[in-house]
N, C-alpha and C. Protein backbone atom coordinates (compact mmCIF):
# COMPACT_ATOMS: atom_id res chain seq x y z
N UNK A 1 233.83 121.67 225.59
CA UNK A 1 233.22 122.70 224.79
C UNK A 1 233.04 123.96 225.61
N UNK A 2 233.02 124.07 226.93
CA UNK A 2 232.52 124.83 227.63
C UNK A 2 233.53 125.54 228.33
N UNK A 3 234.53 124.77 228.41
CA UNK A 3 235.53 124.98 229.48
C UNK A 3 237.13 125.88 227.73
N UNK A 4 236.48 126.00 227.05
CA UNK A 4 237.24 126.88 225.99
C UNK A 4 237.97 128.20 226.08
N UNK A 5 239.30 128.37 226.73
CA UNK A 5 239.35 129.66 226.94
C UNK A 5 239.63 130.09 225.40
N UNK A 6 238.97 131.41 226.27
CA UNK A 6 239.28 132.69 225.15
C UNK A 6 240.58 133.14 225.09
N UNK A 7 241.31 133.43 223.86
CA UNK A 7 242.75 133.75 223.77
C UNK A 7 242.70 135.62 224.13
N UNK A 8 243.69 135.58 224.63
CA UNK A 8 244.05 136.50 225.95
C UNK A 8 244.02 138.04 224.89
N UNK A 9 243.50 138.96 224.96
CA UNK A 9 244.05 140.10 223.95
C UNK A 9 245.32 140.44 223.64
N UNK A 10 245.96 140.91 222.96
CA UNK A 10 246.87 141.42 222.06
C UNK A 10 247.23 142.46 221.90
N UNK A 11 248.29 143.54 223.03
CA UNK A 11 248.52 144.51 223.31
C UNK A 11 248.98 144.96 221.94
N UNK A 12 248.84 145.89 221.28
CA UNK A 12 249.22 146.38 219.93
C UNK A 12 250.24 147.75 221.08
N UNK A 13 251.26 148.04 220.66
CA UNK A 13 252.09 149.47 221.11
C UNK A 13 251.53 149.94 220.19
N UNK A 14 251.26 151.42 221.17
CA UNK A 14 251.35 152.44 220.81
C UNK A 14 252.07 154.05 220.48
N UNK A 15 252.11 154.40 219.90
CA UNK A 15 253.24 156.06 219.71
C UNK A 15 252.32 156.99 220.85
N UNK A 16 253.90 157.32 221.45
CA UNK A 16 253.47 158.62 222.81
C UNK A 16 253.64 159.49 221.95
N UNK A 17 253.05 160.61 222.36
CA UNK A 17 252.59 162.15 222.25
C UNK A 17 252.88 162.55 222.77
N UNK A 18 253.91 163.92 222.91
CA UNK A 18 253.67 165.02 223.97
C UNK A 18 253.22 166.46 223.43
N UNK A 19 252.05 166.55 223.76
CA UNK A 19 251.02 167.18 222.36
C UNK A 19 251.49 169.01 222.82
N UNK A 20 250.75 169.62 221.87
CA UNK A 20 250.98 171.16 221.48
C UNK A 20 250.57 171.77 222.88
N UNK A 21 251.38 172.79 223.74
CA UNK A 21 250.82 173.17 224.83
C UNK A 21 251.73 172.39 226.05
N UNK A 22 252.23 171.20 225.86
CA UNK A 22 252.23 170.58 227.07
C UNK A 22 254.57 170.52 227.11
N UNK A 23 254.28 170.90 228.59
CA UNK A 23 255.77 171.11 228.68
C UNK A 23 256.37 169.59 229.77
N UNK A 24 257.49 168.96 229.48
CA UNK A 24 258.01 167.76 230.24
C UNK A 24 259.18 167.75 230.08
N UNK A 25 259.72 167.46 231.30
CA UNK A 25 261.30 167.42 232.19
C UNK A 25 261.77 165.85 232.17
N UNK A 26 262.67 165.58 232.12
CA UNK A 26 263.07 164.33 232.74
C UNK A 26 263.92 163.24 231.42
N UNK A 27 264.04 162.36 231.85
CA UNK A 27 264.07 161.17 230.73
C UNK A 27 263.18 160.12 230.13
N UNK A 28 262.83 160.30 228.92
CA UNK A 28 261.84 159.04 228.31
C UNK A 28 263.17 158.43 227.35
N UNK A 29 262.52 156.79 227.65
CA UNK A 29 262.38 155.57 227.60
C UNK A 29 261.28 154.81 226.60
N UNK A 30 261.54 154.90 225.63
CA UNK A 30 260.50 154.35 224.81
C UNK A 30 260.83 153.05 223.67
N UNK A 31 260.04 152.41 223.70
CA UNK A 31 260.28 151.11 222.66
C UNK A 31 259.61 151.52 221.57
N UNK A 32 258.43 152.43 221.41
CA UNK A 32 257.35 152.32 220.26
C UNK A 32 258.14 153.66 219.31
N UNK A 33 256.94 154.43 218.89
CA UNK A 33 257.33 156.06 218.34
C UNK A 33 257.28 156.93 219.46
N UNK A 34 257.79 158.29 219.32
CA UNK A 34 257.74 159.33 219.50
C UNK A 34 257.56 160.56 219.08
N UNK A 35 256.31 160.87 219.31
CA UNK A 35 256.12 162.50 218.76
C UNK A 35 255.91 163.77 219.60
N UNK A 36 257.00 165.18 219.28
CA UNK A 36 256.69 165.86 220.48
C UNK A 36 256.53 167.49 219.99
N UNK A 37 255.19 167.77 220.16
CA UNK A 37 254.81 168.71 219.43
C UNK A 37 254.27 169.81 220.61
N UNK A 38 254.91 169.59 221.63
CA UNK A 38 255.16 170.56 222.58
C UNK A 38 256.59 170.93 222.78
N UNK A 39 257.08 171.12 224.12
CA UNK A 39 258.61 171.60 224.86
C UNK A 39 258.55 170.31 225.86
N UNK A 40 259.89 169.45 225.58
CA UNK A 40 260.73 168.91 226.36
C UNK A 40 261.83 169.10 226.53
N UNK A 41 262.50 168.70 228.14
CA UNK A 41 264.11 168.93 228.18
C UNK A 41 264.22 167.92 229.14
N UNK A 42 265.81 167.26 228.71
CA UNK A 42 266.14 166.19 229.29
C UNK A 42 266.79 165.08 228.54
N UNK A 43 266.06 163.77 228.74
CA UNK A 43 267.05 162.88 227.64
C UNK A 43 266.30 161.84 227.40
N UNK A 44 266.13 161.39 225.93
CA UNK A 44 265.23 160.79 224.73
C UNK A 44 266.03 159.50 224.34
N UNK A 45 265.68 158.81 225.07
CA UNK A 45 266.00 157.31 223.95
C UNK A 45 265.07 156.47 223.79
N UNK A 46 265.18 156.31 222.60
CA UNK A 46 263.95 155.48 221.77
C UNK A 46 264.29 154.42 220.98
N UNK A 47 263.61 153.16 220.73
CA UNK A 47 263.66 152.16 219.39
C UNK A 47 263.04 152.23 218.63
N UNK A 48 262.12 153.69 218.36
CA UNK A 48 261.31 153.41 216.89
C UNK A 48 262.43 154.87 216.80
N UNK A 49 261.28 155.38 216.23
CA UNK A 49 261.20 157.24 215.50
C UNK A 49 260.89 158.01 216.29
N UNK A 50 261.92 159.33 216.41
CA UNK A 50 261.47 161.02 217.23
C UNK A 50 261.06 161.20 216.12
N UNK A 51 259.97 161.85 216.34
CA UNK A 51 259.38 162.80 215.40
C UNK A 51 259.31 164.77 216.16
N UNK A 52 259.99 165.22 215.89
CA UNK A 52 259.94 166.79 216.65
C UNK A 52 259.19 167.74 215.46
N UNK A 53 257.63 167.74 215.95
CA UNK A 53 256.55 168.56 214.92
C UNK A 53 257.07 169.88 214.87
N UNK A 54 256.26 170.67 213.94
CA UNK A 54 256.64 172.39 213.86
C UNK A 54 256.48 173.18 214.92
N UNK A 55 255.63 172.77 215.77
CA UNK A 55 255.49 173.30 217.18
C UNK A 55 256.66 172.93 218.08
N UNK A 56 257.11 172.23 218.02
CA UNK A 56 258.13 171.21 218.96
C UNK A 56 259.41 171.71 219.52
N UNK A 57 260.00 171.73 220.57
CA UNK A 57 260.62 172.48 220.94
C UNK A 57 261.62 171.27 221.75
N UNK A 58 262.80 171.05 221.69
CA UNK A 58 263.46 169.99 222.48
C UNK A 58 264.85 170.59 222.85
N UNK A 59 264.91 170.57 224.42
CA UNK A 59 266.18 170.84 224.92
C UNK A 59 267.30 169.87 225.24
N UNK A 60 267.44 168.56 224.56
CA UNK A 60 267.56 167.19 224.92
C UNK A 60 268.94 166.28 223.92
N UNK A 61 269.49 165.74 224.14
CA UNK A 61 270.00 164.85 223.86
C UNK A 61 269.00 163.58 223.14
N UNK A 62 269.43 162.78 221.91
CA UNK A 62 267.97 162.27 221.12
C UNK A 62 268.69 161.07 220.62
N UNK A 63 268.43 159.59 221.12
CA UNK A 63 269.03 158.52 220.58
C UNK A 63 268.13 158.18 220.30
N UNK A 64 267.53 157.78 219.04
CA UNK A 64 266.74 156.88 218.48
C UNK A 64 267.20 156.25 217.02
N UNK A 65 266.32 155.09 216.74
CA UNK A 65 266.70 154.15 215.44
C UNK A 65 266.34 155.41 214.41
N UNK A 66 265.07 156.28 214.01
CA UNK A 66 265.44 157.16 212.82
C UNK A 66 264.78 158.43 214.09
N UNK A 67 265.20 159.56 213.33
CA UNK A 67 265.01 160.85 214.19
C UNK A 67 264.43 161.95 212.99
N UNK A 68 263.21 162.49 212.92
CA UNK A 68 262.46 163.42 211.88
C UNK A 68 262.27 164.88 212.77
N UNK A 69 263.05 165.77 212.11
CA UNK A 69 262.92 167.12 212.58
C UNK A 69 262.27 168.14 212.31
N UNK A 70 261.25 168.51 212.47
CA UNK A 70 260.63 169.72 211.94
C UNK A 70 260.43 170.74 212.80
N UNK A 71 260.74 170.60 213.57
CA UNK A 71 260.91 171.74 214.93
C UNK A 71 262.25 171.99 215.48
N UNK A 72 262.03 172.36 216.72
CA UNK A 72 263.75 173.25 216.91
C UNK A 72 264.42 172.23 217.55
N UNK A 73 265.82 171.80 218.16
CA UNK A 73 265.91 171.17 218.95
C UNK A 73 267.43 171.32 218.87
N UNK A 74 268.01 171.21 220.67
CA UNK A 74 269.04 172.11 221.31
C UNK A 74 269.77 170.67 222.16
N UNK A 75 270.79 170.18 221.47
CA UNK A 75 271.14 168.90 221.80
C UNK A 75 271.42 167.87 220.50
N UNK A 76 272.28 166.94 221.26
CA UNK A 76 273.07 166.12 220.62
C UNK A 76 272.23 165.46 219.78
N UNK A 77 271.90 165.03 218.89
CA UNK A 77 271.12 163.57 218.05
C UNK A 77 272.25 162.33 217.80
N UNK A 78 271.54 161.05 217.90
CA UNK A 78 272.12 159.94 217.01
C UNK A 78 271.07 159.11 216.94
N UNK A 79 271.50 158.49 215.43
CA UNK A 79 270.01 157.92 215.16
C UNK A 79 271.22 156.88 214.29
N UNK A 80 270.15 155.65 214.34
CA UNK A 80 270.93 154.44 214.40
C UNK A 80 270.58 154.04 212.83
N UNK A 81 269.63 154.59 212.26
CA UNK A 81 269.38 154.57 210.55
C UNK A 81 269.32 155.43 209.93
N UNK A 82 269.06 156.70 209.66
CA UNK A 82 268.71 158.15 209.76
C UNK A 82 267.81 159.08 210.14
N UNK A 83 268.33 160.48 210.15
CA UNK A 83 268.26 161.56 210.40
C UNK A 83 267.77 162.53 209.39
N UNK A 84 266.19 163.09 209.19
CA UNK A 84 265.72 163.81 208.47
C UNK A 84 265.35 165.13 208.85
N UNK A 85 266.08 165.87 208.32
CA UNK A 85 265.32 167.78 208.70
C UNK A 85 264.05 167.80 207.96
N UNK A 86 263.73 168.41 207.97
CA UNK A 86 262.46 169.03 206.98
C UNK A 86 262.87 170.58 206.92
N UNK A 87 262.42 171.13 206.10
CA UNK A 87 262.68 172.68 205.69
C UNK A 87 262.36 173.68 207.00
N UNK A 88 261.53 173.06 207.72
CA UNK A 88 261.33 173.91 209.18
C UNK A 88 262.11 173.48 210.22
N UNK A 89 263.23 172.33 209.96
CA UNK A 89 263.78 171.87 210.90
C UNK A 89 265.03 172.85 211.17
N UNK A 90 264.76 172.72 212.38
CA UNK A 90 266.55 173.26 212.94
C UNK A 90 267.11 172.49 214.43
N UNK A 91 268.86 172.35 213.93
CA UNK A 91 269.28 171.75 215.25
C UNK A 91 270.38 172.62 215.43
N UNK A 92 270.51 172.30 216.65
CA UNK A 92 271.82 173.14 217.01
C UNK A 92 272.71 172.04 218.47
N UNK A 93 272.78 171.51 217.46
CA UNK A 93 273.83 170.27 218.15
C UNK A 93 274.56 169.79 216.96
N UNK A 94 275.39 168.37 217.53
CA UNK A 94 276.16 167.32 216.65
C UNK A 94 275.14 166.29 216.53
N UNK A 95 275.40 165.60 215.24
CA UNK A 95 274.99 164.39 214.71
C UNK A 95 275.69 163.63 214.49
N UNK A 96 275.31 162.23 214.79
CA UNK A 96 276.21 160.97 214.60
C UNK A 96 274.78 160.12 214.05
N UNK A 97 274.97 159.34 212.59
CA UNK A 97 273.82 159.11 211.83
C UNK A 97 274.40 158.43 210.64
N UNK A 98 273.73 157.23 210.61
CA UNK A 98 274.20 156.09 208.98
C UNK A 98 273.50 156.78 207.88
N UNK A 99 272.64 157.65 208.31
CA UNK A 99 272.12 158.05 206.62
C UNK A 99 271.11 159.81 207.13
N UNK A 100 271.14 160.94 206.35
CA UNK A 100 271.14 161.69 206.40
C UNK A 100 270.63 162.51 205.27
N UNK A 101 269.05 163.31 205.94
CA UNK A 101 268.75 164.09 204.62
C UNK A 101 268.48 165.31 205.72
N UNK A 102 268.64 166.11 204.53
CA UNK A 102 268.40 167.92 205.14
C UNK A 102 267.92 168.35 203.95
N UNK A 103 266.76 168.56 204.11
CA UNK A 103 266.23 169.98 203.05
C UNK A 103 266.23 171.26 203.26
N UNK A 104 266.01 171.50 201.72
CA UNK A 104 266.70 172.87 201.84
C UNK A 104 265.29 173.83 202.75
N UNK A 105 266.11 174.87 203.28
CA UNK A 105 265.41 175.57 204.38
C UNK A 105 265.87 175.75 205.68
N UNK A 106 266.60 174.14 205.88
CA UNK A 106 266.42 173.84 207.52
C UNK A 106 267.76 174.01 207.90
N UNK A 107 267.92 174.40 209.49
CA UNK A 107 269.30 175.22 209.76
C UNK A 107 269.52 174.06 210.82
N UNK A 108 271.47 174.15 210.58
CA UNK A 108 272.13 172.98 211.05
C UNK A 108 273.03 173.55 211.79
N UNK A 109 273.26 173.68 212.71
CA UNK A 109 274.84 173.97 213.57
C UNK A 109 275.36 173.21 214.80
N UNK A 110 276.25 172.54 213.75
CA UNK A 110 276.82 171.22 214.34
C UNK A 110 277.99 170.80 213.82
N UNK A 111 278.08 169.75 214.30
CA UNK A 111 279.07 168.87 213.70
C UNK A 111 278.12 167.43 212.99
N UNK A 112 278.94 167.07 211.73
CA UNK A 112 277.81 165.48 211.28
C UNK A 112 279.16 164.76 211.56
N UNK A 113 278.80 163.49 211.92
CA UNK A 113 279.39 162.44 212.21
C UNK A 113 278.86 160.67 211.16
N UNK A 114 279.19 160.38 209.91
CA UNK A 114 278.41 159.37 209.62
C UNK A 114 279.25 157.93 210.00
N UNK A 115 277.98 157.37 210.48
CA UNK A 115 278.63 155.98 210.83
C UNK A 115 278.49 154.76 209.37
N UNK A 116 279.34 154.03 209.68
CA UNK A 116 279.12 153.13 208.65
C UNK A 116 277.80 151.82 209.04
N UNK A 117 277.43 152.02 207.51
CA UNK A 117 276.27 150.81 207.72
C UNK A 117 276.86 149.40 207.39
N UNK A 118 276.64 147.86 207.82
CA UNK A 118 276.97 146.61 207.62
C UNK A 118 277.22 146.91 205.59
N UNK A 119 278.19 146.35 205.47
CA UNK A 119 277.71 146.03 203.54
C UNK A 119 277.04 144.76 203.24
N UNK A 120 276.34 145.21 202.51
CA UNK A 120 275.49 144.23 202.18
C UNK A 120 276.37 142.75 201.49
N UNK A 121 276.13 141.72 202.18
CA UNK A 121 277.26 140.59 200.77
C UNK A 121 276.11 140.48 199.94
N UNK A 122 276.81 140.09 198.92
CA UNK A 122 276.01 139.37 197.63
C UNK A 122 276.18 137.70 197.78
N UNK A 123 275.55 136.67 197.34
CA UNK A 123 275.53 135.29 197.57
C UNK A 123 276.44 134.93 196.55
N UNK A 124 277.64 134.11 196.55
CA UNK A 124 278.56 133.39 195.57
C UNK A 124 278.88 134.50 194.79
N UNK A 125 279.24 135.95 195.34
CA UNK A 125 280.46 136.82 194.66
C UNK A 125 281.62 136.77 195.63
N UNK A 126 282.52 137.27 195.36
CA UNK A 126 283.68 137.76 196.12
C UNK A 126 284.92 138.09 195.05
N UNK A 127 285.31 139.34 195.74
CA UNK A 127 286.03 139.43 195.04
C UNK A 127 287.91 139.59 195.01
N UNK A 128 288.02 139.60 193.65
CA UNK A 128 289.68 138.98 193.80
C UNK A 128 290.29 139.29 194.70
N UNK A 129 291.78 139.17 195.06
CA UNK A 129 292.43 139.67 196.18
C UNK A 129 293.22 140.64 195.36
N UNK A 130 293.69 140.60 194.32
CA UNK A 130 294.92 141.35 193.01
C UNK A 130 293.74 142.65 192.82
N UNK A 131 292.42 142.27 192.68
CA UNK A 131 291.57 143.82 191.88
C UNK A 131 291.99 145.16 192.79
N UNK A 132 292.36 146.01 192.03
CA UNK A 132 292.37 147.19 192.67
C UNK A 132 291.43 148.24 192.33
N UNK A 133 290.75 149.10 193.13
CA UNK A 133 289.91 150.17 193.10
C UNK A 133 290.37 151.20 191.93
N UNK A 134 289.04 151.90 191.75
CA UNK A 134 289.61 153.02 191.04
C UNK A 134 290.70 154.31 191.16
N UNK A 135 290.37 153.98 192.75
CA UNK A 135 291.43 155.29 193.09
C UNK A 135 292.52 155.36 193.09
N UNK A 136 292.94 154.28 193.44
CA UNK A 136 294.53 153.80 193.39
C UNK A 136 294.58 153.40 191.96
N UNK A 137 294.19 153.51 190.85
CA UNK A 137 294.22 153.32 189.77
C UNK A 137 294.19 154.70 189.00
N UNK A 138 293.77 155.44 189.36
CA UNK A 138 293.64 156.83 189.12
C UNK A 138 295.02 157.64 189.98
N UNK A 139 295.44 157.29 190.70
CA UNK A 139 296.12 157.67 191.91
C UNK A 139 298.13 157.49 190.27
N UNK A 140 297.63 156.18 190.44
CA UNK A 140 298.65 155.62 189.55
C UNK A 140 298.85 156.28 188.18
N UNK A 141 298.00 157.07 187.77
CA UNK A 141 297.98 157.65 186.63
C UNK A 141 298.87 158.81 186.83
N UNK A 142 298.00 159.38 187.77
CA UNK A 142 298.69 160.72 187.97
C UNK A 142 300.11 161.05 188.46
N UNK A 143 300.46 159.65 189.04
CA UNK A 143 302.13 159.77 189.08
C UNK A 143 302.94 160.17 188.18
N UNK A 144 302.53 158.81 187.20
CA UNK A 144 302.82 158.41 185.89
C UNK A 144 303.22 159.81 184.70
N UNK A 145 302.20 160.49 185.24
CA UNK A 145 302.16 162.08 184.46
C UNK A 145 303.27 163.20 185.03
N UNK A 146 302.99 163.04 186.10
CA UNK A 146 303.95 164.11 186.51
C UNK A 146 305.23 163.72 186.49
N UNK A 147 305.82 162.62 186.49
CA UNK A 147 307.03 162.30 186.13
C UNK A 147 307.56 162.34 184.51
N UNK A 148 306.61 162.65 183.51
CA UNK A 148 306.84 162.91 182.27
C UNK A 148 307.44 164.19 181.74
């Protein structure tokens, strides 16, 4: 009864900050979030979310699983699910990104690159080997016409 240990605490991660005011060099390394609502330069890889606030200023190269832009940022992105501007966002790099929103407002000068996502299967479909797509079905039409 006495001799009962107590179960050990339970590190919860937390999201870094690099808050309004504060300037950092170098490379981060992060497993959790990221939010940077100051000036960094250097190089960003992450497994959660960049978040670059309206203050935010990034001179950097930016690999993370999704990447949210609302500040400026001068360097490559890829984000391994997507990539969101916000109307204050601006980049001025290339993107390589499975899914992709930009609202209107936010300035892009780059190149986009989309990668393909897994397809989803469905359980006990598949389909024929003979079915053909619409395009090549459409494709076939238009032969069909101009030879008339």
């Amino acid at each position: 009864m006495w001799n009962k240990r107590k179960a050990s605490p339970s590190y919860k991660s937390t999201d870094s900050l690099i808050g309004h005011g504060g300037t950092l060099e170098g490379k981060v390394n992060c497993d959790t979030n990221l939010r940077i609502e100051g000036n960094f330069s250097g190089e960003i890889l992450c497994q959660g979310t960049v978040t670059v606030g309206e203050q935010g200023m990034v001179h950097s190269s930016i690999k993370a699983q999704e990447i949210v832009i609302a500040g400026k940022v001068y360097g490559d992105v890829t984000a391994g699910r997507k990539l969101i501007m916000t109307g204050t966002g601006q980049l001025h790099g290339n993107i390589a990104a499975a899914a992709l929103s930009i609202m209107e407002g936010s300035i892009l000068n780059g190149a986009v690159a989309m990668t393909e996502q897994p397809a989803a299967e469905e359980a006990g479909r598949t389909v024929p080997a003979g079915r053909k797509d619409k395009s090549g079905k459409r494709g076939s039409n238009q032969s069909s016409l101009e030879g008339a």
